[in-house]
Protein backbone atom coordinates (compact mmCIF):
# COMPACT_ATOMS: atom_id res chain seq x y z
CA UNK A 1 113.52 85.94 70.26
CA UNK A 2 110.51 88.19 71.06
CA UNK A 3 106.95 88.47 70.59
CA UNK A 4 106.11 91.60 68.84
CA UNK A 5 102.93 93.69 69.37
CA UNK A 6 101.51 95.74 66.27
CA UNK A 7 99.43 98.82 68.22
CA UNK A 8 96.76 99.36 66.00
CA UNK A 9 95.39 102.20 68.75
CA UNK A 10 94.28 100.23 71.82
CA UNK A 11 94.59 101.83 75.17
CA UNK A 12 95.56 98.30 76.40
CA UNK A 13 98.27 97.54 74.32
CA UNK A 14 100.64 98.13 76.37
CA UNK A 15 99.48 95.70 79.00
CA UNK A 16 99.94 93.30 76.57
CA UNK A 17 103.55 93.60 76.49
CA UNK A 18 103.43 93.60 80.65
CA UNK A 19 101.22 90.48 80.55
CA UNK A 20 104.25 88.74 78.32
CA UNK A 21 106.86 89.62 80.22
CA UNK A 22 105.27 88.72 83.37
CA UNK A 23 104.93 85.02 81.54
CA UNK A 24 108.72 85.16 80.65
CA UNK A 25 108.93 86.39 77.49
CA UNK A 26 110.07 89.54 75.96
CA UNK A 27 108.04 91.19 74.00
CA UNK A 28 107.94 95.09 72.49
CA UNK A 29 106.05 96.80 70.85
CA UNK A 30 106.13 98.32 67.33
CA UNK A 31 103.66 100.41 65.08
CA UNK A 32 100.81 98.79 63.36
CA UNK A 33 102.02 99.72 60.25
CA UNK A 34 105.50 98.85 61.29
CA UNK A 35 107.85 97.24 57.88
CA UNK A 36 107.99 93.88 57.54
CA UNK A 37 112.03 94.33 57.71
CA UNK A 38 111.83 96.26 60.85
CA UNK A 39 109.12 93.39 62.56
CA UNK A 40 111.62 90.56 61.32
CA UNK A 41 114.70 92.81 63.06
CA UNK A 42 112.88 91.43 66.60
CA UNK A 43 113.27 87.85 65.23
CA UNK A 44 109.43 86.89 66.79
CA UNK A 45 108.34 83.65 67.06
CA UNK A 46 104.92 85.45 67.41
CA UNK A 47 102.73 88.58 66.87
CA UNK A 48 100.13 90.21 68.08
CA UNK A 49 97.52 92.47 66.23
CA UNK A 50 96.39 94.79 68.94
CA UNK A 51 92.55 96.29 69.26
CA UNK A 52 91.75 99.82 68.59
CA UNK A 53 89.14 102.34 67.68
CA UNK A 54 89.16 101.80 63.75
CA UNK A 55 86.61 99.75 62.10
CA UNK A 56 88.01 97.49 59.38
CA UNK A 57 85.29 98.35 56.69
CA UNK A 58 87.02 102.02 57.45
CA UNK A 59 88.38 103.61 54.03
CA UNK A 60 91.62 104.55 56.02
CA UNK A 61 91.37 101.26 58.38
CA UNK A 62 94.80 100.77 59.67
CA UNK A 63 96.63 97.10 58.97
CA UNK A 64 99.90 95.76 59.03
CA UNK A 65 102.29 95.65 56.37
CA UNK A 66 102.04 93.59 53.11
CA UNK A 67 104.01 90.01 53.89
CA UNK A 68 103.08 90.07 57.85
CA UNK A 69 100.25 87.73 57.52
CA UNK A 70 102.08 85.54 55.37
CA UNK A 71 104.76 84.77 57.50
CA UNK A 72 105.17 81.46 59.03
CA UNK A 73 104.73 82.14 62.76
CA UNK A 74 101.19 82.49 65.06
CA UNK A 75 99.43 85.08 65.16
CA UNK A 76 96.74 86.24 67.65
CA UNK A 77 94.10 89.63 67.03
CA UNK A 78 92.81 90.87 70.15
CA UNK A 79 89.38 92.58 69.02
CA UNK A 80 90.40 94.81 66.23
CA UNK A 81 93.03 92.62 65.21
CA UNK A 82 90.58 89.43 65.58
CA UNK A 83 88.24 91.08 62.85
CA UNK A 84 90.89 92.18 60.59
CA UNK A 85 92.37 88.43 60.34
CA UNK A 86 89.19 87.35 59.69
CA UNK A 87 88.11 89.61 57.18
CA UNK A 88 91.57 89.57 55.38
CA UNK A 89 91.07 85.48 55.50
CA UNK A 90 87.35 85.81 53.63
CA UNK A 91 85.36 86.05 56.58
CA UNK A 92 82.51 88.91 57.15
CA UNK A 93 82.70 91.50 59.89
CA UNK A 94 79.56 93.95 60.65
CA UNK A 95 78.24 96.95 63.22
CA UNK A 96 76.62 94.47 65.99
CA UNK A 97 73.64 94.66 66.72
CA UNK A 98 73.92 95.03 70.17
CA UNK A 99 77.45 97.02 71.44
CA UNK A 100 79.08 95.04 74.03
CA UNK A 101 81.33 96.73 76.73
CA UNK A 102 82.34 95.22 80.21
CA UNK A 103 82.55 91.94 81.38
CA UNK A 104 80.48 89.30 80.19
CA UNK A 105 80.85 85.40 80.51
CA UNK A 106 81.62 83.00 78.26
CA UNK A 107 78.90 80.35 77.96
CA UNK A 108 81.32 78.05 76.01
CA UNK A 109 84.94 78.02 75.28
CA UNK A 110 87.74 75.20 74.02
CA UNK A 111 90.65 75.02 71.39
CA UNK A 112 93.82 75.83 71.83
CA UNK A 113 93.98 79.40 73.17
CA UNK A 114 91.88 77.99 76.21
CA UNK A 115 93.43 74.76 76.62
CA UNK A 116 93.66 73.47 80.75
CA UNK A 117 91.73 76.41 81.82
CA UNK A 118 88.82 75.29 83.54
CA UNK A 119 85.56 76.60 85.16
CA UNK A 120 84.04 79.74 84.49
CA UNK A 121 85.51 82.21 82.22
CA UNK A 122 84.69 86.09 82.32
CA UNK A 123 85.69 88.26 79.94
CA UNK A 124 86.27 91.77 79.29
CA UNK A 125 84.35 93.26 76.33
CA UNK A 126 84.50 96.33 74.48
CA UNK A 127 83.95 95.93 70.69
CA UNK A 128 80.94 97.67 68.48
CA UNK A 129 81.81 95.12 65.31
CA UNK A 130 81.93 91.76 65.06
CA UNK A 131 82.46 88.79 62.90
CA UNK A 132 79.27 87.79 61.36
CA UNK A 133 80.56 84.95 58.52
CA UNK A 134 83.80 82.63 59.46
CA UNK A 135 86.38 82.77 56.86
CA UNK A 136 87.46 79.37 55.62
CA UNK A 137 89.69 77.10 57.70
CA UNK A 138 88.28 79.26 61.13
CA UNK A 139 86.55 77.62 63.78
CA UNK A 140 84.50 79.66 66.94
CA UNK A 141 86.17 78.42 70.01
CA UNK A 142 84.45 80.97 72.34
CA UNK A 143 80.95 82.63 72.92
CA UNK A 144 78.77 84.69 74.54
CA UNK A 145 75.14 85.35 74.83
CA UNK A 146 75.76 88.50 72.71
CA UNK A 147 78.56 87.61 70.86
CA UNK A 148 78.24 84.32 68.95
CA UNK A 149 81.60 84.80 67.62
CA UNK A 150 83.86 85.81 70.56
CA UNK A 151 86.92 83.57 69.27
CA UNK A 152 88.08 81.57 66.50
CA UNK A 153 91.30 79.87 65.46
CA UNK A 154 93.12 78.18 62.91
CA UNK A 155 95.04 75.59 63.84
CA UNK A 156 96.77 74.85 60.70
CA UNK A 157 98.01 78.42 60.00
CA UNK A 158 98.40 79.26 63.29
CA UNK A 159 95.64 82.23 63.50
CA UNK A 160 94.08 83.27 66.47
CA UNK A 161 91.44 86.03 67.28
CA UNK A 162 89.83 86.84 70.64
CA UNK A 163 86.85 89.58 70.77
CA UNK A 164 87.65 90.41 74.32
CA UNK A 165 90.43 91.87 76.20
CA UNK A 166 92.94 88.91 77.94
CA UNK A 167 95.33 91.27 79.00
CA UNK A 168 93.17 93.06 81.85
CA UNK A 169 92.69 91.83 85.10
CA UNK A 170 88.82 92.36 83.98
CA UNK A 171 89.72 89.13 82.19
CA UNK A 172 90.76 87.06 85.36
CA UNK A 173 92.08 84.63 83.34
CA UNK A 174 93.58 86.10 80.42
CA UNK A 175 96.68 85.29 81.88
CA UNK A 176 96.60 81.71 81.06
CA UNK A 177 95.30 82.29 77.91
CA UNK A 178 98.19 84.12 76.84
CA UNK A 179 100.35 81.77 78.48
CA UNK A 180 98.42 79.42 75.86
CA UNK A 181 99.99 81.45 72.89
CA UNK A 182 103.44 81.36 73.94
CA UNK A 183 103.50 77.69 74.40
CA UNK A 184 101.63 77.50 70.67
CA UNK A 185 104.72 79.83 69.82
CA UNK A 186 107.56 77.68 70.94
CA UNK A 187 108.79 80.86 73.23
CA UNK A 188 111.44 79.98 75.29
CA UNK A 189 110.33 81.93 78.97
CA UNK A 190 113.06 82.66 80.07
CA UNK A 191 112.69 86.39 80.71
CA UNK A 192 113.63 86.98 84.11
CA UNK A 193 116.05 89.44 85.91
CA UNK A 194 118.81 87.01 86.09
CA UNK A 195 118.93 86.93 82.35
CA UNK A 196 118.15 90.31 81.83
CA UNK A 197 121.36 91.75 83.98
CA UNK A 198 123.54 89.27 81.77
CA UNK A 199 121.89 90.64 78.63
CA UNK A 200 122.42 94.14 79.46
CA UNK A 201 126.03 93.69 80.69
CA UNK A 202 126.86 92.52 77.63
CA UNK A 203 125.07 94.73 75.66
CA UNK A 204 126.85 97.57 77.38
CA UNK A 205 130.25 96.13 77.30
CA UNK A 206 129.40 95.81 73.09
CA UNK A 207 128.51 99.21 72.76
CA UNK A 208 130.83 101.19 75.13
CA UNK A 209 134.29 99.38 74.32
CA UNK A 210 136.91 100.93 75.99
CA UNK A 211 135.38 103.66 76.08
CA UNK A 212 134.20 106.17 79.16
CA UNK A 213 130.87 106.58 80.21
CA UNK A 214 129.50 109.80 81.90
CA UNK A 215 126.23 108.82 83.87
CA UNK A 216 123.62 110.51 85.17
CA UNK A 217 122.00 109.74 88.28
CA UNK A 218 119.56 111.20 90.50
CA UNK A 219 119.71 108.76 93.18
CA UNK A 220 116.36 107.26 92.51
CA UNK A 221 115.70 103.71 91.66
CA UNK A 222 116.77 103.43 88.01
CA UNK A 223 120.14 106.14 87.68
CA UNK A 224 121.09 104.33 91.31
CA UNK A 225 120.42 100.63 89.76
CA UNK A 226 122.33 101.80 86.38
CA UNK A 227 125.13 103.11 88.14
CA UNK A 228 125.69 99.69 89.80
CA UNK A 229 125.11 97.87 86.64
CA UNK A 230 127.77 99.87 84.62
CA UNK A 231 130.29 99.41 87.45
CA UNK A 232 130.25 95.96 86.72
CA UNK A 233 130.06 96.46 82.74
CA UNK A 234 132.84 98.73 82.41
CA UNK A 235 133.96 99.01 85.99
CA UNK A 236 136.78 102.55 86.83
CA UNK A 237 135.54 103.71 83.23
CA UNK A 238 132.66 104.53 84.83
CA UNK A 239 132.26 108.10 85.97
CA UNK A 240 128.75 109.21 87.95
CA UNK A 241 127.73 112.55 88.29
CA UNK A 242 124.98 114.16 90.70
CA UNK A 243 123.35 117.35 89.26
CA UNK A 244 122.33 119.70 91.96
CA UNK A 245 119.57 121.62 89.73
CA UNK A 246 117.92 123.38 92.76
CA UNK A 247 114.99 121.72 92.14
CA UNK A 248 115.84 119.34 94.35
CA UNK A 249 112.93 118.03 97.44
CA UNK A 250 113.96 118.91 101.22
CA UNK A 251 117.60 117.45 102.22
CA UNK A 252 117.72 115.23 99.23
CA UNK A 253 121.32 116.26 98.00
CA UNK A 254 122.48 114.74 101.38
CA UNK A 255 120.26 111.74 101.33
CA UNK A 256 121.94 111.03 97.53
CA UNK A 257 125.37 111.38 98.46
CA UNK A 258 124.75 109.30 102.03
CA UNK A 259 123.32 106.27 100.08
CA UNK A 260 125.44 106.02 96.83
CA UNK A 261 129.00 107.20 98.14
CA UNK A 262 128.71 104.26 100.54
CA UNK A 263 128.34 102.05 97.89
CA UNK A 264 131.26 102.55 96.02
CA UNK A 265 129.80 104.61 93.36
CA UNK A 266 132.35 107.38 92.01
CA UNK A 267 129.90 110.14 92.85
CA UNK A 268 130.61 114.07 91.86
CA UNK A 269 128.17 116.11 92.84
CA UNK A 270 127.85 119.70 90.85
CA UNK A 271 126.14 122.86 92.35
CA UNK A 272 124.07 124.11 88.97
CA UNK A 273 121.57 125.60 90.94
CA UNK A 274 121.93 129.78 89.10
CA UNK A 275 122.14 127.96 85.85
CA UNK A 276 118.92 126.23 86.16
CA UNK A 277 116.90 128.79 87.82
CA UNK A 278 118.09 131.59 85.61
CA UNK A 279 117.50 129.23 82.50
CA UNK A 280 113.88 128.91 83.90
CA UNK A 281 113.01 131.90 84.97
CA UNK A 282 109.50 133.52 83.57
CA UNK A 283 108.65 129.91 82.06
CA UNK A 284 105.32 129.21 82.84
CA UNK A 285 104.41 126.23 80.05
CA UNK A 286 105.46 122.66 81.21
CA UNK A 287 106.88 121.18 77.96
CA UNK A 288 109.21 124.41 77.65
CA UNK A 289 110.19 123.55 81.64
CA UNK A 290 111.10 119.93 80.34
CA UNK A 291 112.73 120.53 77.56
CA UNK A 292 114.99 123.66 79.45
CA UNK A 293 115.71 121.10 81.75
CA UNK A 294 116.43 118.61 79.68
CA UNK A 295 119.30 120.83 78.02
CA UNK A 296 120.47 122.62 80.90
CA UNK A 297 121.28 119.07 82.72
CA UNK A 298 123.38 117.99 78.75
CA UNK A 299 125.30 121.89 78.89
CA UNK A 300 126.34 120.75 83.12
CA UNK A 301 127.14 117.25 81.50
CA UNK A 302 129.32 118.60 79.28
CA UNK A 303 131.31 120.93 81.53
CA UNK A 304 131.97 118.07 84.03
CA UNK A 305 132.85 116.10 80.86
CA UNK A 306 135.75 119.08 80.20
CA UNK A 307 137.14 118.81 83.87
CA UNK A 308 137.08 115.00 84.03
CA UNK A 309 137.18 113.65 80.85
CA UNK A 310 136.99 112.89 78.17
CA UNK A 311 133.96 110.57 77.77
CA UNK A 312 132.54 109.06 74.86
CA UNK A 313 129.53 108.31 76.22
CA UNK A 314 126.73 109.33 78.51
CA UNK A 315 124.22 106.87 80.36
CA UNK A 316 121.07 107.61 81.21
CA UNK A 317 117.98 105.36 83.38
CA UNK A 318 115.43 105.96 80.36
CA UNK A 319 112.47 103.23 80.74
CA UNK A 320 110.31 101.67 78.37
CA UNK A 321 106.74 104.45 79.61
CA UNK A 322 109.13 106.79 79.37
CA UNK A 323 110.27 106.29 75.66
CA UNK A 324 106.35 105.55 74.79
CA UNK A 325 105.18 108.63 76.82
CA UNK A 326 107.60 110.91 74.92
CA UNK A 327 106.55 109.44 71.10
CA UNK A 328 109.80 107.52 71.16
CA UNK A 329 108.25 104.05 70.49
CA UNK A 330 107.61 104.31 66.93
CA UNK A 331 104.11 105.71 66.88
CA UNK A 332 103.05 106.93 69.94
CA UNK A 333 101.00 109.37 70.65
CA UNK A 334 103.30 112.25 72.68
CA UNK A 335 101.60 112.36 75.88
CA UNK A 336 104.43 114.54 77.62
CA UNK A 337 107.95 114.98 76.60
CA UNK A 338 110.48 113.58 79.48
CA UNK A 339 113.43 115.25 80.11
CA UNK A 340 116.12 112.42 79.16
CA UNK A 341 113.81 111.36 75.85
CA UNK A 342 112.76 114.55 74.25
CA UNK A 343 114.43 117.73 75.77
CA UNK A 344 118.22 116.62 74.81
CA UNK A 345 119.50 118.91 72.44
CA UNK A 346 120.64 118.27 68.67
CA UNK A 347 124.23 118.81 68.93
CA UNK A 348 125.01 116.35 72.10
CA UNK A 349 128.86 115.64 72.33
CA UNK A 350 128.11 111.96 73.39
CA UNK A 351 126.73 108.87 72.38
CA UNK A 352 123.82 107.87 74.28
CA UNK A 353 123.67 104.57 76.54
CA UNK A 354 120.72 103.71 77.70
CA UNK A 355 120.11 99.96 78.88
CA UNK A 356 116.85 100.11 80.73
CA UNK A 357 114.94 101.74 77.56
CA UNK A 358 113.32 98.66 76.76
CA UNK A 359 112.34 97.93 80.42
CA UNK A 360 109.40 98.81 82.44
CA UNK A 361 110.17 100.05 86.40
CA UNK A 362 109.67 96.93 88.15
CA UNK A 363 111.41 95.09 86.14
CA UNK A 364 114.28 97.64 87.04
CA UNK A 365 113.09 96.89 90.75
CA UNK A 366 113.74 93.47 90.71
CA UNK A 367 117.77 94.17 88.62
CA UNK A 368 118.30 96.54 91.87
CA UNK A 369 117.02 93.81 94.13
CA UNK A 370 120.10 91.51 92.73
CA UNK A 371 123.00 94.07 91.78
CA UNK A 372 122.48 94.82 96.20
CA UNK A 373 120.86 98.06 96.15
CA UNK A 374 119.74 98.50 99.76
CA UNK A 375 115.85 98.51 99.82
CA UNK A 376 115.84 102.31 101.05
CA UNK A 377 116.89 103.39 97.69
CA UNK A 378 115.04 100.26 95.98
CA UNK A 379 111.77 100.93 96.94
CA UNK A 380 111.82 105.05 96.95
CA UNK A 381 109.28 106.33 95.28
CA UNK A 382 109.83 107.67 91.68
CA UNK A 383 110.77 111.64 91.35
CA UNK A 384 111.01 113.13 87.68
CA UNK A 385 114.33 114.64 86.14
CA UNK A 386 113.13 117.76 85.89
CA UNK A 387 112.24 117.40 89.85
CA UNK A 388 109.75 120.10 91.42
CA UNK A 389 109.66 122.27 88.56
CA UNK A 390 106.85 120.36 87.21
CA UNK A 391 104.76 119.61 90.79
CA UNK A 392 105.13 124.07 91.00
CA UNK A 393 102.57 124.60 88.52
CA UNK A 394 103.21 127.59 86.31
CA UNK A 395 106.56 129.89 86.83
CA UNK A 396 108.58 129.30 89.07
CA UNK A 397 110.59 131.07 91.70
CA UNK A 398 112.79 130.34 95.18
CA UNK A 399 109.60 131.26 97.68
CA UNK A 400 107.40 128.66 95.37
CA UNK A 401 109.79 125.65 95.81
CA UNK A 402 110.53 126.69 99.33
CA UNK A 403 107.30 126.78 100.08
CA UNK A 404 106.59 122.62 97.77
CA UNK A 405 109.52 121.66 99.77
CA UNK A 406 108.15 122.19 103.16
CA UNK A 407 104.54 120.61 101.70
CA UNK A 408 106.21 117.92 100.42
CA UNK A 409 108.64 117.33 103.18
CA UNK A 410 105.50 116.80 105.74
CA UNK A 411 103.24 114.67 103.38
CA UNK A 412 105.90 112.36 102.61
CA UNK A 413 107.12 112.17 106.07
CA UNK A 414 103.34 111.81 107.50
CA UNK A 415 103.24 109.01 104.57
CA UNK A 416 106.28 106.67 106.34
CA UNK A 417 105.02 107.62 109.93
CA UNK A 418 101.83 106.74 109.34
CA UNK A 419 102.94 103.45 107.68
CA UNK A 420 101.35 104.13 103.99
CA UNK A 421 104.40 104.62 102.48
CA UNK A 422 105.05 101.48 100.80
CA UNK A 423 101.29 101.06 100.10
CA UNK A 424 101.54 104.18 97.68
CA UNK A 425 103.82 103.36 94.10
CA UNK A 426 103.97 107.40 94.35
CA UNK A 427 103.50 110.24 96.13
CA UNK A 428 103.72 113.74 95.52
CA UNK A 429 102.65 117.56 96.79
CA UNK A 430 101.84 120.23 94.33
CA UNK A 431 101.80 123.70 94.65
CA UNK A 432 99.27 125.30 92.50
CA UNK A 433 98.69 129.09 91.45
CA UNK A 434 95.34 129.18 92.87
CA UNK A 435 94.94 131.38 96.06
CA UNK A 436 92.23 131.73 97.95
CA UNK A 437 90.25 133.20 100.87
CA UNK A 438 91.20 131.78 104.63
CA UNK A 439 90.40 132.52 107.84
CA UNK A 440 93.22 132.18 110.28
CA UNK A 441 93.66 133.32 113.58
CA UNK A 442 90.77 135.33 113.27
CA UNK A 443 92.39 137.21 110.26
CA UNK A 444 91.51 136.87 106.60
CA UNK A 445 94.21 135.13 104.51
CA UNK A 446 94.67 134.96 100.93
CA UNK A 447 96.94 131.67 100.60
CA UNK A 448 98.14 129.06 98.26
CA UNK A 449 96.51 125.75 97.43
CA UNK A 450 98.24 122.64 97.89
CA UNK A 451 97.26 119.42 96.38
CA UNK A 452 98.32 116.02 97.39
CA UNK A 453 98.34 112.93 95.01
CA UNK A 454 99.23 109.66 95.91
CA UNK A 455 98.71 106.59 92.99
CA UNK A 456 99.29 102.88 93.20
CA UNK A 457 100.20 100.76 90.12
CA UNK A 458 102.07 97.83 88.94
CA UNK A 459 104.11 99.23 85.75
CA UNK A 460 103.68 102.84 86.17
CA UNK A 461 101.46 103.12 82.84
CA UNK A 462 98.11 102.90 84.37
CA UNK A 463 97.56 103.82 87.88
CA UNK A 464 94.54 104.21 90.42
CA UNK A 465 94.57 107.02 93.21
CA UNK A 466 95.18 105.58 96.50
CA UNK A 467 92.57 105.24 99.22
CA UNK A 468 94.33 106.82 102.08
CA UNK A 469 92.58 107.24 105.41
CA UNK A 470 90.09 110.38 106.13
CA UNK A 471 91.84 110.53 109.28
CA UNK A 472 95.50 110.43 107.98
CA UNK A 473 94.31 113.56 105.17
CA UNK A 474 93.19 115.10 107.92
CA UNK A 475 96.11 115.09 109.86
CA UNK A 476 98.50 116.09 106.66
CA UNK A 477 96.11 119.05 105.90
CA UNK A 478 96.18 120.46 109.89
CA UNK A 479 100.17 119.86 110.16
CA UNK A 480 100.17 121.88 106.22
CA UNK A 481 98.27 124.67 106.81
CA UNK A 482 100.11 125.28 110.71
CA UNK A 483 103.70 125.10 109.28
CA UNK A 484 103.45 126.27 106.23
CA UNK A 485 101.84 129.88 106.91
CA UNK A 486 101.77 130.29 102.95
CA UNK A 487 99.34 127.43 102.63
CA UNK A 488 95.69 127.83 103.85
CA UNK A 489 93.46 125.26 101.66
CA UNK A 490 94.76 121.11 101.07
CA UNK A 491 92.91 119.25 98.51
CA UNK A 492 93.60 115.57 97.41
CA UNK A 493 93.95 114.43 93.89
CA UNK A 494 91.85 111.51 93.43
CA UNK A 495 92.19 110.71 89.04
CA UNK A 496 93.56 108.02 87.86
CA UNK A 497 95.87 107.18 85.06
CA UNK A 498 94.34 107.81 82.47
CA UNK A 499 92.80 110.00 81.83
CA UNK A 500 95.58 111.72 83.85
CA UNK A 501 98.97 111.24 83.66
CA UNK A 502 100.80 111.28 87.68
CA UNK A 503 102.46 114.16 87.65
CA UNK A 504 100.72 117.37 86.89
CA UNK A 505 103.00 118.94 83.75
């Protein structure tokens, strides 16, 4: 049972499905245009049309498949998808006369979407049409002083359309509103990690058989929280693997083997380090680094797989941002290809297991929280497959990622001294190609730039820089620029996501 979100182009949409799961149901999220066979595959109880940039009077408007609207389950348009039911019900939609974007209040509200919610209701707007003539059967249930039609509903066929955003937390409570929707839907809420660990057990037990898997981990959150969920699905037919790319940060092949060993993970840890840097060498462009990556780590599978198999399959921590990131959700824009989504090469010996694909990372969090994974691993910030190959902008070489290394070393370090650490969702140091004129020691230098960027965020798919103390960037700069002699200039990235992504390539 699911809810299922048709993206019609909306830069929230994806919240959407957050703001669901955080309520205790499952939802995903499919392509506006999406089949009505593949939609029914997710067995909804509900759907969602989601906003987006189209007008519906467009010639190439987009809209969801024939025999969507007819089906016998609620359905609730968010802006776009508010007009579009009511112009494919009769109603009228039109350019407004005033554009409305930001928050605004609602000077009246009721029906069922806003049922028990009380007091004042803000809203986030951001809509240039809107319905001027109710279709037959609608009622408005919500307005502004701009927007005399800011909701409407059906409550015979189970239609529901909101003109502003519930899924931000602009819309304070959108939450409940939501909430609303699920109970109209009958969803049982019930999405929690308790029930998602039994789900994915047996999932994986149903797929693998008696077969072997090959997994492989990183020693971050989600390989480290796989491996421990595998060893329970398919227990000594479980085989991890640590690739030593030599793209690794300071000491962090130690810290891996120091924190999983210990655990009982079957750990094998493979020195690929002349493979990987050969493989790269001269490659400047990020998506080629990626994608290099991405096969180089399948070729090292695959000779481990010779020595210790055989395996018939190979696990990887894939998440849900990653899989929409890399145009693997059915109609997303590619953003940036990620190294276990769209480098892996065409003729891979295995058969792919990947049970966190339809999860987002704290949802993974809260799995690792359960299966006993000791909060130093838990909580570690993310660090990308294709490690600091991406955070050394351009080509890269053995003095560049000696040189991150260091950088890196004494930002994150500063971070857990200082006590920011767990404030930040991520933190990183890039070197960049820029050099530049310094004056130290009373000598002119011509030295790297560093750049530090530190984000926080709930799910990884939006995320705001974080405020660190003056005095704490101050501090990382001076420590920077004294140790590490090839450094003389520290900026701080200070972009969100979007309009950019968290790592650099």
């Amino acid at each position: 049972m699911s809810v299922v979100i048709l993206d019609f182009g909306s830069q929230f949409t994806r919240l959407i499905a957050r703001r669901f799961r955080e309520l205790g149901a499952y939802s995903v999220i499919l392509p506006g245009s999406a089949p009505l066979e593949r939609i029914l595959r997710e067995n909804p109880q509900g759907i969602v049309l989601s906003g987006g940039p189209s007008s519906v009077y467009d010639e190439n408007a987009p809209k969801p498949a024939p025999g969507v609207l007819e089906l016998d389950i609620p359905v609730l348009g968010v802006c776009y998808g508010m007009q579009f039911l009511a112009q494919q019900a009769g109603g009228d939609v039109k350019r407004a006369g005033k554009r409305e974007y930001g928050k605004a209040d609602l000077t009246e509200y009721g029906g069922q979407l806003f049922a028990g919610i009380q007091g004042e209701f803000v809203a986030w707007m951001s809509h240039s049409d809107s319905v001027t003539k109710l279709p037959d059967g609608y009622e408005v249930v919500a307005r502004t002083a701009d927007t005399p039609v800011t909701a409407i509903e059906n409550a015979v066929t189970r239609r529901y359309g909101v003109q502003f955003h519930p899924e931000v937390v602009h819309t304070p409570k959108g939450g409940q509103l939501l909430g609303n929707f699920l109970e109209i839907c009958g969803v049982t809420r019930d999405w929690n990690a308790e029930h998602i660990i039994d789900e994915l057990i047996d999932g994986v037990r149903t797929q693998v058989g008696d077969g072997r898997v090959l997994l492989a981990i990183s020693g971050g959150v989600d390989s480290s929280t796989l491996g421990l969920l595998l060893a329970k699905a398919v227990g000594e037919r479980l085989t991890a693997v640590f690739i030593d790319h030599g793209l690794l940060r300071l000491g962090e092949r130690e810290q891996v083997e120091a924190a999983l060993r210990p655990l009982g993970v079957n750990l094998i840890t493979v020195d690929a380090r002349a493979e990987f840097m050969a493989a790269l060498d001269g490659v400047s462009d990020p998506e080629q680094k990626r994608k290099i990556i991405g096969r180089e780590f399948i070729r090292a599978f695959e000779r481990e797989a010779r020595t210790h198999g055989p395996f018939d399959f190979l696990a990887q921590g894939t998440l849900y941002p990653d899989v929409i990131e890399s145009a693997g959700g059915e109609g997303a824009a590619n953003i940036k290809s990620h190294h276990n989504v769209g480098g892996l090469p065409d003729d891979l010996a295995f058969k792919l297991v990947e049970p966190f694909r339809t999860l987002f990372k704290d949802e993974v969090r809260e799995i690792a929280r359960l299966l006993g994974l000791p909060d130093a691993v838990r909580m570690r910030h993310p660090f990308p497959g294709p490690g600091l190959a991406i955070r050394c902008l351009g080509a890269i070489s053995e003095e560049k990622l000696d040189i991150l290394r260091r950088v890196d070393d004494i930002f994150i370090s500063g971070l857990r001294e200082f006590g920011l650490y767990d404030g930040c969702s991520q933190a990183l140091a890039i070197l960049t190609p820029i050099q530049s004129v310094g004056v130290m020691g009373d000598e002119r230098t011509y030295s790297f730039t560093a750049a530090l960027r530190a984000v926080t965020t709930d799910d990884f798919m939006t995320a705001e820089w974080a405020r660190l103390p003056y005095d704490f960037l101050a501090t990382m700069s001076n420590r920077i620029v004294n140790q590490v002699h090839e450094i003389n200039r520290v900026v701080y990235d200070i972009t969100g996501k979007p309009p950019a992504t968290i790592e650099w390539e």
